[in-house]
Protein backbone atom coordinates (compact mmCIF):
# COMPACT_ATOMS: atom_id res chain seq x y z
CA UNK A 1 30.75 52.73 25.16
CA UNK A 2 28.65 49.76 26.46
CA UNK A 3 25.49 48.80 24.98
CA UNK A 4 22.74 47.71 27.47
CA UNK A 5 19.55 45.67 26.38
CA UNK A 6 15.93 47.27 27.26
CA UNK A 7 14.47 44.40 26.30
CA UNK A 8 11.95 42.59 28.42
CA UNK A 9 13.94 39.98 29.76
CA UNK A 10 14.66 38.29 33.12
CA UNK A 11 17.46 36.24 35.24
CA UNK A 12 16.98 33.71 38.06
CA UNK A 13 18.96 32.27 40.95
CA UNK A 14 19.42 30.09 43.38
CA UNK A 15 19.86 26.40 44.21
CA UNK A 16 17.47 24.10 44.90
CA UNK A 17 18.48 23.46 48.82
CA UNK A 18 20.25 27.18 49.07
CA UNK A 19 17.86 29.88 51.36
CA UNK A 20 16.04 31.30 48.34
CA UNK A 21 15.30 31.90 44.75
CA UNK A 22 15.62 35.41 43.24
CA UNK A 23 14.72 36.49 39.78
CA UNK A 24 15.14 39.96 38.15
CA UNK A 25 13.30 41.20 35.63
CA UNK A 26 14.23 44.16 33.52
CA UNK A 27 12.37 46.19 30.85
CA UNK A 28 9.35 46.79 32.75
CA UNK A 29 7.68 49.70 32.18
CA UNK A 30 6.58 51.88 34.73
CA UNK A 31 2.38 51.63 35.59
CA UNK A 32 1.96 47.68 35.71
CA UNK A 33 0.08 46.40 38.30
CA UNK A 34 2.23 43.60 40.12
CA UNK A 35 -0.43 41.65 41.86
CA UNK A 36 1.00 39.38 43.78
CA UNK A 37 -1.98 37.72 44.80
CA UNK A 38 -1.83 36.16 40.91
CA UNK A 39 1.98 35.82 41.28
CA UNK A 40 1.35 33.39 43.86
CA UNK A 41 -1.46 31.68 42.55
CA UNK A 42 0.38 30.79 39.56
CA UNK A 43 3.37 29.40 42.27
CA UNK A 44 0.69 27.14 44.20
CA UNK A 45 -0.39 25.80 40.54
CA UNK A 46 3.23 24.62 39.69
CA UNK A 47 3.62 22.92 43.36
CA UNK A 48 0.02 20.82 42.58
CA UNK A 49 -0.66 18.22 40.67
CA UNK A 50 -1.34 14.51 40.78
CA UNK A 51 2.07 13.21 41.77
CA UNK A 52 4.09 15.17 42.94
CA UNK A 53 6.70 14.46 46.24
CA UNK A 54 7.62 15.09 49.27
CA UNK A 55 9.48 18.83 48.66
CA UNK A 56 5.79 20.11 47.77
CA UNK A 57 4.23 19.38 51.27
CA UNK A 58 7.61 21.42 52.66
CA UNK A 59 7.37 24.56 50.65
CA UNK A 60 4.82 26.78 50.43
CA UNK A 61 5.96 29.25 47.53
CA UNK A 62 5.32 32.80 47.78
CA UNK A 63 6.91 35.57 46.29
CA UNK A 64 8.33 38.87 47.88
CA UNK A 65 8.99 41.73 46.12
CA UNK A 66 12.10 43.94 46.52
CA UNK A 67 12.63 46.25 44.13
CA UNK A 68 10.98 47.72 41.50
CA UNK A 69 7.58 48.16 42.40
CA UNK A 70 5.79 51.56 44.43
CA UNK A 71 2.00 51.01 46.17
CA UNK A 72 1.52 48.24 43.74
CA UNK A 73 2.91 49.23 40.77
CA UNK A 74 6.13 48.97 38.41
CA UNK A 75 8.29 52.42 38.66
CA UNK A 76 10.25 51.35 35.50
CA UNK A 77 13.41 50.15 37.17
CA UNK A 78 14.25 46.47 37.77
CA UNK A 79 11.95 44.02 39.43
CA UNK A 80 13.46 41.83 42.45
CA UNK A 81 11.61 39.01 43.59
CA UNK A 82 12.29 36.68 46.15
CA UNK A 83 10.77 33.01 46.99
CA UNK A 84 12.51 31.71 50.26
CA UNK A 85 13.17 28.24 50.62
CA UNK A 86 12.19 26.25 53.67
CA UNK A 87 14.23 23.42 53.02
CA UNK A 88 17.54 25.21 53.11
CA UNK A 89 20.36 22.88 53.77
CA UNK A 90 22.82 22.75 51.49
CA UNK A 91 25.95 23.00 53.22
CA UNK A 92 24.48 20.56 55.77
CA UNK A 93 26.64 17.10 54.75
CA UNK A 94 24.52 14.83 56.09
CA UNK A 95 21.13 16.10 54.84
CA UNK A 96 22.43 16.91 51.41
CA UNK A 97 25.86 14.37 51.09
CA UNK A 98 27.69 14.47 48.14
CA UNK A 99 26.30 12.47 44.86
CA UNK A 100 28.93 10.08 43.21
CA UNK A 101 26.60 8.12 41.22
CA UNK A 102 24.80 9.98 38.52
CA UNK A 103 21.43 9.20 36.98
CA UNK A 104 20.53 8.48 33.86
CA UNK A 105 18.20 11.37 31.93
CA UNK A 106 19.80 13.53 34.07
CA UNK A 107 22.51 17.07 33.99
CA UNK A 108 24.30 15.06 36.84
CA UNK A 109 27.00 13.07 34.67
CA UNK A 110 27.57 15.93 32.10
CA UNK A 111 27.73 18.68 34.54
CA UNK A 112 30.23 17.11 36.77
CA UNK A 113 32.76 16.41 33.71
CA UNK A 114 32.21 20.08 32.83
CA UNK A 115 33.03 21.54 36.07
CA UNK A 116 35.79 19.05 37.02
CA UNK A 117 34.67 17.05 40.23
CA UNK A 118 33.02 14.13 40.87
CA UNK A 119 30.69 15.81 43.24
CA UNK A 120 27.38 15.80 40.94
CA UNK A 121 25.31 17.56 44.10
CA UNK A 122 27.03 21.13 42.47
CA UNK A 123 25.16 20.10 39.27
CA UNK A 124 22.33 18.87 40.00
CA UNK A 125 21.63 21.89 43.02
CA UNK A 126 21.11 24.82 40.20
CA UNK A 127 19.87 22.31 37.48
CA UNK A 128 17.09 21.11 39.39
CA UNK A 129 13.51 21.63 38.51
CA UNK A 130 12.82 23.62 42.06
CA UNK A 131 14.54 26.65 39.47
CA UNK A 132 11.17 26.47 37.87
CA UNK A 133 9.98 28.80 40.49
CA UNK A 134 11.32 31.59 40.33
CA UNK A 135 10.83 31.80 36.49
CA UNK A 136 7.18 31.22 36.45
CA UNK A 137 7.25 34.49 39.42
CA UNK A 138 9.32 36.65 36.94
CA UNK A 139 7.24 35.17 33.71
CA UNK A 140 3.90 35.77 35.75
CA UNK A 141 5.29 40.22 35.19
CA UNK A 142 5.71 39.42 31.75
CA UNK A 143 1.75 38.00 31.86
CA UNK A 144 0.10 40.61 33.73
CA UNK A 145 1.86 43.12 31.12
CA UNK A 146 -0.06 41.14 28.63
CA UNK A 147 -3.26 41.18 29.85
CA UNK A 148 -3.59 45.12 31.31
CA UNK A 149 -1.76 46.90 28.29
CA UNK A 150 -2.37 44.57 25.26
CA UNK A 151 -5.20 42.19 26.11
CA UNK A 152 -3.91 39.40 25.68
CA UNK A 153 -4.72 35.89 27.50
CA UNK A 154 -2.79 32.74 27.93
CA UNK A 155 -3.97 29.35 28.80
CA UNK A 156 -2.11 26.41 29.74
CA UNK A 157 -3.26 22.72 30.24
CA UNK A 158 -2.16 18.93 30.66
CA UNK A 159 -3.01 17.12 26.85
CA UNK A 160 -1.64 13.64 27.83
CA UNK A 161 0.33 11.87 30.47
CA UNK A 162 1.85 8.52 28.60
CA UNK A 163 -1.22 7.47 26.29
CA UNK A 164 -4.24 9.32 28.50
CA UNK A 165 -5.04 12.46 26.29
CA UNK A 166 -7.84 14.47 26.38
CA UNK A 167 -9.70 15.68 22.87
CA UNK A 168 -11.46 18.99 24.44
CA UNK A 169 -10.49 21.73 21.85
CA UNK A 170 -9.36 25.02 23.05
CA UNK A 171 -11.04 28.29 21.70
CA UNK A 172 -10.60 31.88 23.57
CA UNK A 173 -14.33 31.99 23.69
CA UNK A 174 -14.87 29.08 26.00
CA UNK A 175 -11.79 30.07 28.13
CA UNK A 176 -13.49 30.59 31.13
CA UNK A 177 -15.54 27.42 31.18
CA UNK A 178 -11.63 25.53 30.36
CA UNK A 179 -9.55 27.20 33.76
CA UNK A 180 -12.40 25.86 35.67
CA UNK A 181 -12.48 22.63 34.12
CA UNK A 182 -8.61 22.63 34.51
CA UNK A 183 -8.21 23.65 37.88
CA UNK A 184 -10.76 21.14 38.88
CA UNK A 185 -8.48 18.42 37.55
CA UNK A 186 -5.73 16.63 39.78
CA UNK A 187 -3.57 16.66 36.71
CA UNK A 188 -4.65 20.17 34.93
CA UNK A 189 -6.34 18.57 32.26
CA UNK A 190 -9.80 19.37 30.69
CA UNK A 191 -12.06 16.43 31.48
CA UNK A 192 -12.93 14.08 34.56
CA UNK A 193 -12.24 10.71 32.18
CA UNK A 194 -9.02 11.67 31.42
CA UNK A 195 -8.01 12.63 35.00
CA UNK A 196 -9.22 9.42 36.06
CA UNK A 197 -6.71 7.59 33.69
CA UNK A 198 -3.72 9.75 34.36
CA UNK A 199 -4.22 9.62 38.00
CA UNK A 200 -4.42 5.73 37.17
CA UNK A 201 -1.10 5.53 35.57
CA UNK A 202 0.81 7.53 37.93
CA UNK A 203 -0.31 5.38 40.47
CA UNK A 204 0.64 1.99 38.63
CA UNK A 205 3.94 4.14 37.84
CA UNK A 206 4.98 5.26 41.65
CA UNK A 207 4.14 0.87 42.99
CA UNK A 208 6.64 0.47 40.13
CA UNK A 209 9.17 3.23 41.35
CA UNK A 210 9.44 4.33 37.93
CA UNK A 211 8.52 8.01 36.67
CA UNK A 212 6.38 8.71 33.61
CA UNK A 213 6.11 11.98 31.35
CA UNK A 214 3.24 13.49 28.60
CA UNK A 215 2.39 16.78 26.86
CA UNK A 216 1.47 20.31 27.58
CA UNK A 217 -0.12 22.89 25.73
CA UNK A 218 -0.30 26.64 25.66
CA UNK A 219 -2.84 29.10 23.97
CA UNK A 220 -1.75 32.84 23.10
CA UNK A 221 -5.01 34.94 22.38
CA UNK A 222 -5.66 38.36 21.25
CA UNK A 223 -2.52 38.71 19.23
CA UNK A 224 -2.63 41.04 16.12
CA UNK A 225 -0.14 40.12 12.91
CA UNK A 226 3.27 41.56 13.03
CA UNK A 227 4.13 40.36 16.55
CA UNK A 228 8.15 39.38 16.36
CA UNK A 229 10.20 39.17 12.86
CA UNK A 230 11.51 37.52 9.91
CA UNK A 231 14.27 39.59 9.51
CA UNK A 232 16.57 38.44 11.83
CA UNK A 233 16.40 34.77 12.92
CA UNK A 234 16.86 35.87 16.84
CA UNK A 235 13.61 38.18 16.60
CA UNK A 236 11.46 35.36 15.19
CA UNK A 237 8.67 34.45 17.65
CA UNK A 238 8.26 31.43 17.20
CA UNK A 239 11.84 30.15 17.96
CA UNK A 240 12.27 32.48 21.06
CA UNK A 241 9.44 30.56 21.98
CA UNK A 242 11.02 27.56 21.58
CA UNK A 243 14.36 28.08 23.08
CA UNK A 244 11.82 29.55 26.35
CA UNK A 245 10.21 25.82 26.32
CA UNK A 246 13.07 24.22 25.54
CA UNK A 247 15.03 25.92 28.28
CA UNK A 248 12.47 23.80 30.75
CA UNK A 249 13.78 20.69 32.56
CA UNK A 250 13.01 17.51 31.13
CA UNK A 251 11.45 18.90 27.98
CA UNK A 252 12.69 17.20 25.23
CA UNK A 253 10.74 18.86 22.05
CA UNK A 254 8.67 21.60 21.23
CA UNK A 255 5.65 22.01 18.43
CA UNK A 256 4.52 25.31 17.07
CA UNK A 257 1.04 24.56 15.64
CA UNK A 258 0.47 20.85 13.82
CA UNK A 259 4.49 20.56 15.01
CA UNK A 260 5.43 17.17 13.41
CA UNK A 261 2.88 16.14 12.23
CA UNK A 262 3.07 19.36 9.65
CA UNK A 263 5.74 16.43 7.98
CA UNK A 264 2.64 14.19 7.33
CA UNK A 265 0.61 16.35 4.79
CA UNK A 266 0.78 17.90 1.49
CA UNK A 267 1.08 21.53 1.36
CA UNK A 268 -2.56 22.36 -0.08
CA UNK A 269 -3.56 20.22 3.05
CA UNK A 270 -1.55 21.79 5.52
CA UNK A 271 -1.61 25.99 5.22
CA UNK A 272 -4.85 27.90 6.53
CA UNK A 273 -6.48 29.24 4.28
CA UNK A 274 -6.69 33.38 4.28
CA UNK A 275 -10.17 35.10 4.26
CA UNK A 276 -11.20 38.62 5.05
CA UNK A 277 -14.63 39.37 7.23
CA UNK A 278 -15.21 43.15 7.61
CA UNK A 279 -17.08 42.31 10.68
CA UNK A 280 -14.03 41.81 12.80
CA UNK A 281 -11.90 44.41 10.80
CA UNK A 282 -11.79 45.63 15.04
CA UNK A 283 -10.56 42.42 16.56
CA UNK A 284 -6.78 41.67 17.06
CA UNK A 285 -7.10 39.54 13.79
CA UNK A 286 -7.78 43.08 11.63
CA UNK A 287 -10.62 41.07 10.01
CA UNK A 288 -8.06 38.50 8.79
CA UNK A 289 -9.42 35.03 9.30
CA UNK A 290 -8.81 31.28 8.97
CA UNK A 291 -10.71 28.48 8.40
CA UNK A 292 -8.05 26.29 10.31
CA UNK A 293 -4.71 27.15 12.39
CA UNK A 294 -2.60 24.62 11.38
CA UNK A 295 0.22 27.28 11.58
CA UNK A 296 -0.32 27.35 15.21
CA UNK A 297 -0.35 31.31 14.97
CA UNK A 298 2.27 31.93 13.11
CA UNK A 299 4.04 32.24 10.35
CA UNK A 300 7.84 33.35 9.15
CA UNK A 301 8.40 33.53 12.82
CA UNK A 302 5.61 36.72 13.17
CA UNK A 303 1.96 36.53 14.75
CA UNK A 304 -0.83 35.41 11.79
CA UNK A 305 -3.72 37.13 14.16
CA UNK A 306 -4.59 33.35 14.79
CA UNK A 307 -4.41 32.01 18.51
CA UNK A 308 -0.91 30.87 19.32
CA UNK A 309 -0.77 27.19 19.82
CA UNK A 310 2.61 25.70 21.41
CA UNK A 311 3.08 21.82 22.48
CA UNK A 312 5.71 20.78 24.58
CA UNK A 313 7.04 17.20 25.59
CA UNK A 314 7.99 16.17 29.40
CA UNK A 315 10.10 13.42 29.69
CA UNK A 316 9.69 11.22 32.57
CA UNK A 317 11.47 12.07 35.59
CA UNK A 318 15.59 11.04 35.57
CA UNK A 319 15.15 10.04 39.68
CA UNK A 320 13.53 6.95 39.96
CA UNK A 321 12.99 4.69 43.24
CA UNK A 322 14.23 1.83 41.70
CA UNK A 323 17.69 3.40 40.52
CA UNK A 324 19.45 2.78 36.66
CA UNK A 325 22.69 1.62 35.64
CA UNK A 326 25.09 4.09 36.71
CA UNK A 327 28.80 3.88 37.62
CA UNK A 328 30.24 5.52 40.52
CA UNK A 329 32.45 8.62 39.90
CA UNK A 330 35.65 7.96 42.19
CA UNK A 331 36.07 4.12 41.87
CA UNK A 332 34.31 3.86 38.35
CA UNK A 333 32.54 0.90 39.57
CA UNK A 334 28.85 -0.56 38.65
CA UNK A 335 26.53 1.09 40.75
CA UNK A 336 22.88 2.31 40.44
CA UNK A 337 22.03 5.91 40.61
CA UNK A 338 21.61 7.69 43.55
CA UNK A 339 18.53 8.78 44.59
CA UNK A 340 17.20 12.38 45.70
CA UNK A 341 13.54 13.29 46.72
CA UNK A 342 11.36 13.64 43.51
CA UNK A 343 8.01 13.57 41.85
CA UNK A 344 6.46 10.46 40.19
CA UNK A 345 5.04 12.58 37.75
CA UNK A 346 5.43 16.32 37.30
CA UNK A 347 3.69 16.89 33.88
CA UNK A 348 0.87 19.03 35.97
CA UNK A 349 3.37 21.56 37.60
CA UNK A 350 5.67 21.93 33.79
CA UNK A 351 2.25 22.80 32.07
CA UNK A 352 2.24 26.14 34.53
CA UNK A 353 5.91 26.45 33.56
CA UNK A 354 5.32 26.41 30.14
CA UNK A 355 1.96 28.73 30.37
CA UNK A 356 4.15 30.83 31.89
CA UNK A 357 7.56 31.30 30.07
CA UNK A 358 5.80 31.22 27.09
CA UNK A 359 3.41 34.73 28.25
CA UNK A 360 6.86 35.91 28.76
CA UNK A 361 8.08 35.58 25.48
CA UNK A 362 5.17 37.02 23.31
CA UNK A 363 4.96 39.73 25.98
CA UNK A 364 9.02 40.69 25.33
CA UNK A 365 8.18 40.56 21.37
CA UNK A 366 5.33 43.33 21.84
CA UNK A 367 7.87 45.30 23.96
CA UNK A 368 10.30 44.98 21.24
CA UNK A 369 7.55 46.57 19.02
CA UNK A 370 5.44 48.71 20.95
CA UNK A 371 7.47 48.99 24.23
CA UNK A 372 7.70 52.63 25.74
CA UNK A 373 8.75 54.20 29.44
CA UNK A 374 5.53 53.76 30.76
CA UNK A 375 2.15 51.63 30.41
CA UNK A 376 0.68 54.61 28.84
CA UNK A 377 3.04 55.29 26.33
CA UNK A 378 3.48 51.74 24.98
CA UNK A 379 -0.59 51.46 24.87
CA UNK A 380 -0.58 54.58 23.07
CA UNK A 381 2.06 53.47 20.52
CA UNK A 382 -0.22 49.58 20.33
CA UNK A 383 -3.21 51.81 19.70
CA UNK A 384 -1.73 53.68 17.16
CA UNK A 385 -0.29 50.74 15.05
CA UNK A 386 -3.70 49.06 15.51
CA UNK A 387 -5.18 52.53 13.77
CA UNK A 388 -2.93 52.55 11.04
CA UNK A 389 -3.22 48.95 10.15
CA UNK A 390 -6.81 49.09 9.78
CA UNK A 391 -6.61 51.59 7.22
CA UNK A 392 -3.98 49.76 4.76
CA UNK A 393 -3.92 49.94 2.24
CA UNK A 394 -2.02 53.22 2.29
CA UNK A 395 -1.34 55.50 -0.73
CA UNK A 396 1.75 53.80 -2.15
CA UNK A 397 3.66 54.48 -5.44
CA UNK A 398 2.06 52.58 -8.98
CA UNK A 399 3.97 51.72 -11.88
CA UNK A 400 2.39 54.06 -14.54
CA UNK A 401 0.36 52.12 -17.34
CA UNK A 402 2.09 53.55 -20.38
CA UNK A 403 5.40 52.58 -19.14
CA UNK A 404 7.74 50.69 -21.28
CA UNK A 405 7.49 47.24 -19.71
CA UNK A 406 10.92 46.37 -20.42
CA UNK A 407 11.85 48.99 -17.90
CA UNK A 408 10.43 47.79 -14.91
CA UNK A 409 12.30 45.82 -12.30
CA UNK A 410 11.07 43.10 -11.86
């Protein structure tokens, strides 16, 4: 008999030049409120930012919604979703002619070796960053689950573009005063000074037609302990979280917490320190709190009841005006890359990404855990686990005093 997954998870298609981009999510249960109106918002975020191309001023991303959803809401079967593109032409051969000379940084090279032509346009079509959109549409489901049945609130930003980094510091209780802040930014970042010098260095960057890359950062808040697993190395959150960010185009690491810099202290320096305040026995944290979150929220690959704190690198850009060393693929010859419509910079549009993919996966670990047919029934089953865990410890077996030690397993 064959198994099927119920597990919270989508799949995307589409080419970057093709009519549209679909994604289907599954595992949805019935009673979430799809708003598109925040669907979309989160699509005009990832077109934005200070330096992005041409493509951005042709699209104008919004989602449609074919399946799945009844007046508004999720019926429990799968969720179609559909972002047309306006720059559909890619079986026109002289808008979109065939790539011979693959760049640098890119899946051109690799991709055509793989599937056997010299052709890199049938790479580079599907691996292209314009993919991006129809995951943040299907992650965005994943988000609003999040939010109406669990609570929970996610918050993406821009930390640096090359060496311009901004030093605000992120807590859930300032949140509000942070999106504003951020979406006042041209590059999604969390003060005016540093906005200034990013927009500066993309500039410098597109009169040198080169490309230039930086950090994003995500916070998770609201989450209780227990969210994913150390069990199996699959269920733990923390790498599903990084294969999510990793799975993002031109990201090139990921950083749960202090990341690598956990490599430059001494143990006693580097673990947070557990203390228990009755006073928030009622918060997500079950009274279980920190004096630091070096962790990042979490720990053995499960949710600590600290904020979850993810980094993730962007590499600069693989097109670039100028070209790179490249060789063409028929003739082998020296030639410089080819060149296809891009951003200068498109740190500003992965941080939404990111923000985004990342909801996803702590949303599909509290499925895994609390997940039932129906919004009610999997807020019933969070409530219930909340109950019991504020109540530990339970009555559990002793070992009896007068034992013989010797006896005891140890």
């Amino acid at each position: 008999m064959t198994q099927h997954s119920t597990r919270l998870t989508y799949q995307t298609a589409g080419e970057s030049h093709g009519p549209a981009l679909i994604a289907t999510v599954l595992g949805v249960p019935a009673g979430v409120e799809i708003d598109t109106e925040i669907i979309n918002r989160e699509l005009a975020r990832r077109q934005g930012g200070y330096g992005r191309g041409g493509r951005q001023k042709l699209e104008t991303d919004t989602v449609e919604i074919l399946t799945g959803v009844r007046l508004g809401k999720s019926i429990g079967s799968p969720i179609t979703m559909l972002i047309k593109n306006r720059d559909s032409r890619l079986d026109d051969l002289e808008r979109t002619p065939p790539v011979y000379r693959p760049r640098p940084g890119h899946a051109d090279l690799a991709g055509s070796i793989k599937w056997l032509t010299t052709d890199c346009r049938e790479t580079l079509e599907r691996a292209s960053a314009r993919e991006t959109a129809a995951r943040v549409a299907a992650s965005c489901i994943g988000r609003l689950m999040l939010k109406q049945i669990f609570d929970v609130e996610v918050f993406g930003f821009v930390r640096s573009i090359l060496d311009a980094q901004t030093d605000v510091e992120v807590s859930h209780e300032q949140m509000e005063s942070l999106i504003k802040a951020r979406d006042e930014s041209a590059t999604y970042t969390l003060d005016p000074k540093t906005t200034e010098h990013q927009c500066d260095i993309i500039r410098k960057t597109k009169s040198d037609k080169d490309t230039v890359g930086g950090d994003v950062e995500c916070h998770v808040f609201n989450c209780p302990p227990g969210i994913g697993s150390s069990m199996n190395w699959y269920e733990k959150l923390d790498a599903r979280i990084g294969g999510a960010v990793m799975g993002i185009q031109a990201f090139k690491s990921v950083g749960i917490g202090l990341g690598a810099q956990c490599s430059k202290r001494l143990g006693s320096e580097l673990h947070d320190p557990i203390a228990f305040d009755p006073a928030k026995v009622n918060s997500p944290s079950l009274g279980f709190v920190r004096s630091s979150n070096n962790a990042g929220g979490l720990e053995g690959g499960m949710t600590n009841g600290q904020p979850i704190v993810v980094t993730g690198t962007m590499k600069p850009i693989a097109t670039l005006l100028k070209g790179l060393p490249s060789v063409d693929l028929n003739t082998k010859s020296p030639q410089d890359s080819q060149y296809e419509r891009s951003d200068i910079c498109a740190v500003s549009a992965a941080s939404v990404v990111m923000e985004n993919v990342v909801a996803f996966e702590v949303a599909s670990a509290f499925m895994d855990k609390f997940g039932g047919d129906s919004v009610i029934e999997t807020r019933g089953n969070y409530d219930a686990f909340l109950d019991v865990a504020r109540t530990l410890p339970l009555d559990h077996p002793t070992a009896d005093p007068t034992d013989d030690p010797s006896t005891v397993i140890a």
